[in-house]
Protein backbone atom coordinates (compact mmCIF):
# COMPACT_ATOMS: atom_id res chain seq x y z
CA UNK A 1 -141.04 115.36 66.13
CA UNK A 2 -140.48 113.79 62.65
CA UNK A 3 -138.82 110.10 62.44
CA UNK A 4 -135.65 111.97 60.53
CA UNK A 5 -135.42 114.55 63.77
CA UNK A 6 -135.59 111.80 66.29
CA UNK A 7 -133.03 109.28 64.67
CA UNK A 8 -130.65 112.61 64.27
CA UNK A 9 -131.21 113.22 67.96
CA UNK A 10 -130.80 109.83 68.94
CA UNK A 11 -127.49 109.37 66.64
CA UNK A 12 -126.02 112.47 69.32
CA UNK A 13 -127.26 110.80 71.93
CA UNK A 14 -125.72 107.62 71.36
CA UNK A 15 -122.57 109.52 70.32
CA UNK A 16 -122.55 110.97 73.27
CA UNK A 17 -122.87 108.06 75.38
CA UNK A 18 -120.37 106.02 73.02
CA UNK A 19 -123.00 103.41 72.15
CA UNK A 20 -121.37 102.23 68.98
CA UNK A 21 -123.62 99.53 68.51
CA UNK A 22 -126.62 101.63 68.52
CA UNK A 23 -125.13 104.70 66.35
CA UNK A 24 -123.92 102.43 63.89
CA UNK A 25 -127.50 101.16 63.52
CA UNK A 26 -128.85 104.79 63.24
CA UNK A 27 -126.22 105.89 60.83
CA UNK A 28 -127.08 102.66 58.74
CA UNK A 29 -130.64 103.52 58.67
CA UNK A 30 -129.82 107.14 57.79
CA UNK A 31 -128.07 105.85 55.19
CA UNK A 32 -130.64 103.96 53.44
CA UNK A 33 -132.78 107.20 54.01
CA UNK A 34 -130.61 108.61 52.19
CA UNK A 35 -130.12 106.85 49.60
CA UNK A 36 -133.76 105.70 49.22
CA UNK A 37 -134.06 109.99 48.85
CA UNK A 38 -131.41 109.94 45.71
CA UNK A 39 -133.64 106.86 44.43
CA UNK A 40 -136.79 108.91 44.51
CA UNK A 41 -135.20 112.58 43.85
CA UNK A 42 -137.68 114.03 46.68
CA UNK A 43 -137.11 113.64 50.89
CA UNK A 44 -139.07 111.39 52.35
CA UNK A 45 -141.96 111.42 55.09
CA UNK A 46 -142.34 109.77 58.19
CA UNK A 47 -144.55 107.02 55.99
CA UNK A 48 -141.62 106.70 53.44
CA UNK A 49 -138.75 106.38 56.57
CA UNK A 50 -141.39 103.92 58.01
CA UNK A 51 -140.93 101.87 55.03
CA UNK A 52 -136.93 101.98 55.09
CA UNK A 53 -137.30 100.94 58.86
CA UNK A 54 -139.56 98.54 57.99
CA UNK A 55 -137.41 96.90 54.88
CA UNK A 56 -133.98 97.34 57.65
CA UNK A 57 -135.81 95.54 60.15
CA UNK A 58 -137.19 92.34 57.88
CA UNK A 59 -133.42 92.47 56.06
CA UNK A 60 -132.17 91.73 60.40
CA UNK A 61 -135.15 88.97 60.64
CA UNK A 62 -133.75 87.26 57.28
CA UNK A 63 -130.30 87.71 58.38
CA UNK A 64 -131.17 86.18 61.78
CA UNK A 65 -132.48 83.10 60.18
CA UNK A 66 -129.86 82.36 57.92
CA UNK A 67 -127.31 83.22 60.56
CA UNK A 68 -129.23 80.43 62.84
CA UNK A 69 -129.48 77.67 60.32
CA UNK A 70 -125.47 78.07 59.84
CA UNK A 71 -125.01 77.74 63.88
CA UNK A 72 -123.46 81.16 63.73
CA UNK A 73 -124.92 82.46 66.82
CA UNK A 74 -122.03 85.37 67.45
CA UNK A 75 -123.64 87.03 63.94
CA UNK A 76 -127.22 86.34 65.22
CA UNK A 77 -126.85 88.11 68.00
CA UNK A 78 -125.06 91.24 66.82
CA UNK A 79 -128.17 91.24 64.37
CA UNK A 80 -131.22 90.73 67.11
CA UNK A 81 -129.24 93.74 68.75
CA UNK A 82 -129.47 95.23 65.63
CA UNK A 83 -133.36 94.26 65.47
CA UNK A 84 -133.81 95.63 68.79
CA UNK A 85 -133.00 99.28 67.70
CA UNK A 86 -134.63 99.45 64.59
CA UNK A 87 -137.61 98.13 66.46
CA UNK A 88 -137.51 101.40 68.74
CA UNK A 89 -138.36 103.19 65.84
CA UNK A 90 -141.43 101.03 64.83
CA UNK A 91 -145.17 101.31 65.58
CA UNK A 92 -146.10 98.84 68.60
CA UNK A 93 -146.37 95.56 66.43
CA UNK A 94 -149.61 93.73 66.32
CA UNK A 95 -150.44 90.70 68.32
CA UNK A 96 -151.75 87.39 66.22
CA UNK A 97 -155.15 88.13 67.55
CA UNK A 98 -155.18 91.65 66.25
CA UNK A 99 -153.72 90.54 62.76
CA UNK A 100 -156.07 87.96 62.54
CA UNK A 101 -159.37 90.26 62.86
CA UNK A 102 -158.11 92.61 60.48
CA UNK A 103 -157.74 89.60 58.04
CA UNK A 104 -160.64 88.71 58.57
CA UNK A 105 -162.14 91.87 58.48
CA UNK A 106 -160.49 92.37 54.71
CA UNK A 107 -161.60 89.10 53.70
CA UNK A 108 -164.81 89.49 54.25
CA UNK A 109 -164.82 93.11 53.03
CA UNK A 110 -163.76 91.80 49.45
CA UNK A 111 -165.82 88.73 48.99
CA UNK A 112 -162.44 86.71 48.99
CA UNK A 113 -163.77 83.16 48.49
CA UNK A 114 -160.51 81.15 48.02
CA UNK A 115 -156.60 81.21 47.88
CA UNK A 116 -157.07 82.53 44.20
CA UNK A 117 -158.83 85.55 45.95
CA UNK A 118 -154.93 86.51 47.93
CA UNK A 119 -154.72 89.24 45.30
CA UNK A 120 -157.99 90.81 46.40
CA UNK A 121 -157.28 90.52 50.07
CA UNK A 122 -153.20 91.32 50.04
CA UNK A 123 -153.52 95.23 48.69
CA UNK A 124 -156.34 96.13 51.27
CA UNK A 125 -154.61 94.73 53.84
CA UNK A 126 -151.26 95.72 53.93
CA UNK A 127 -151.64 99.14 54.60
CA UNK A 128 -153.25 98.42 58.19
CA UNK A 129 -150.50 96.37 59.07
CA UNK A 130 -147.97 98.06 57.23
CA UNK A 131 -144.59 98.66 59.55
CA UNK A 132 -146.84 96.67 62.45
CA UNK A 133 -146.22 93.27 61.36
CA UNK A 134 -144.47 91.13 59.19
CA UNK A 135 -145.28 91.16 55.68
CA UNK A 136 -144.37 87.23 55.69
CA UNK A 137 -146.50 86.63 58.56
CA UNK A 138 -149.51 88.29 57.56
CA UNK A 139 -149.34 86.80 54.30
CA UNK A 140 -149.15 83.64 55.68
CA UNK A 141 -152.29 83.89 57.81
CA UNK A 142 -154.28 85.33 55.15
CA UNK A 143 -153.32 82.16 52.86
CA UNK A 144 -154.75 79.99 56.02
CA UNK A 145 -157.54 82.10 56.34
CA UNK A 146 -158.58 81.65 52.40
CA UNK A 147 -157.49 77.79 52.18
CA UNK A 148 -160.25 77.28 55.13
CA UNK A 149 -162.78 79.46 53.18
CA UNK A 150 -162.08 76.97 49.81
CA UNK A 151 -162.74 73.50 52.31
């Protein structure tokens, strides 16, 4: 089953069962499908709705944050729901452990030497973690990983 089959036969489902939070969040994300579709004049594949999901859930995560520091906690919970269901969608997200030995896996695959090597390391890794992990995250590791390699 293709990711555009399942969210349409999850959106029923949820219409069905009057889940209004959770076809909202489908009809959002089937939105930006769609519109990411218009953007690139073809239809998308499961790797280019992975992306949208991907881009949905981080845009929740930033929300969440901001939400938090501004002690709205009503709006930061309507968007970890939101998380929740895009996250349903997503590949089984990597633990720190596992992110960590592909980093260093990369790093050592490109020689990296330094922070001034990130640009080397970055574009190999991403697309083993790609819709697994966040992109902030990962980065972040990878700049700890190269700052130890420079001491």
């Amino acid at each position: 089953m293709t990711m555009k089959s399942r969210l349409e036969e999850d959106l029923k489902t949820a219409m069905r069962s009057k889940d209004v939070l959770k076809r909202g969040v489908i009809r959002y994300v089937r939105s930006e499908i769609h519109n990411k579709e218009i953007a690139k004049k073809s239809e998308l594949d499961d790797a280019g709705i992975l992306q949208v999901l991907t881009a949905q859930a981080q845009q929740r995560r930033d929300s969440i944050q901001a939400y938090g520091d501004a002690n709205r906690e009503d709006l930061v919970e309507q968007e970890r729901a939101e998380l929740e269901i895009i996250m349903e969608y997503l590949p089984k997200q990597l633990t720190n452990d596992e992110i960590a030995a592909l980093v260093n896996q990369v790093v050592q695959e490109v020689g990296a030497e330094g922070p001034s090597d990130m640009k080397k390391v970055m574009p190999k890794l991403m697309p083993h973690v790609r819709g697994k992990a966040d992109g902030q995250e990962v980065s972040k590791m990878v700049m700890e990983v190269l700052r130890g390699l420079a001491d």
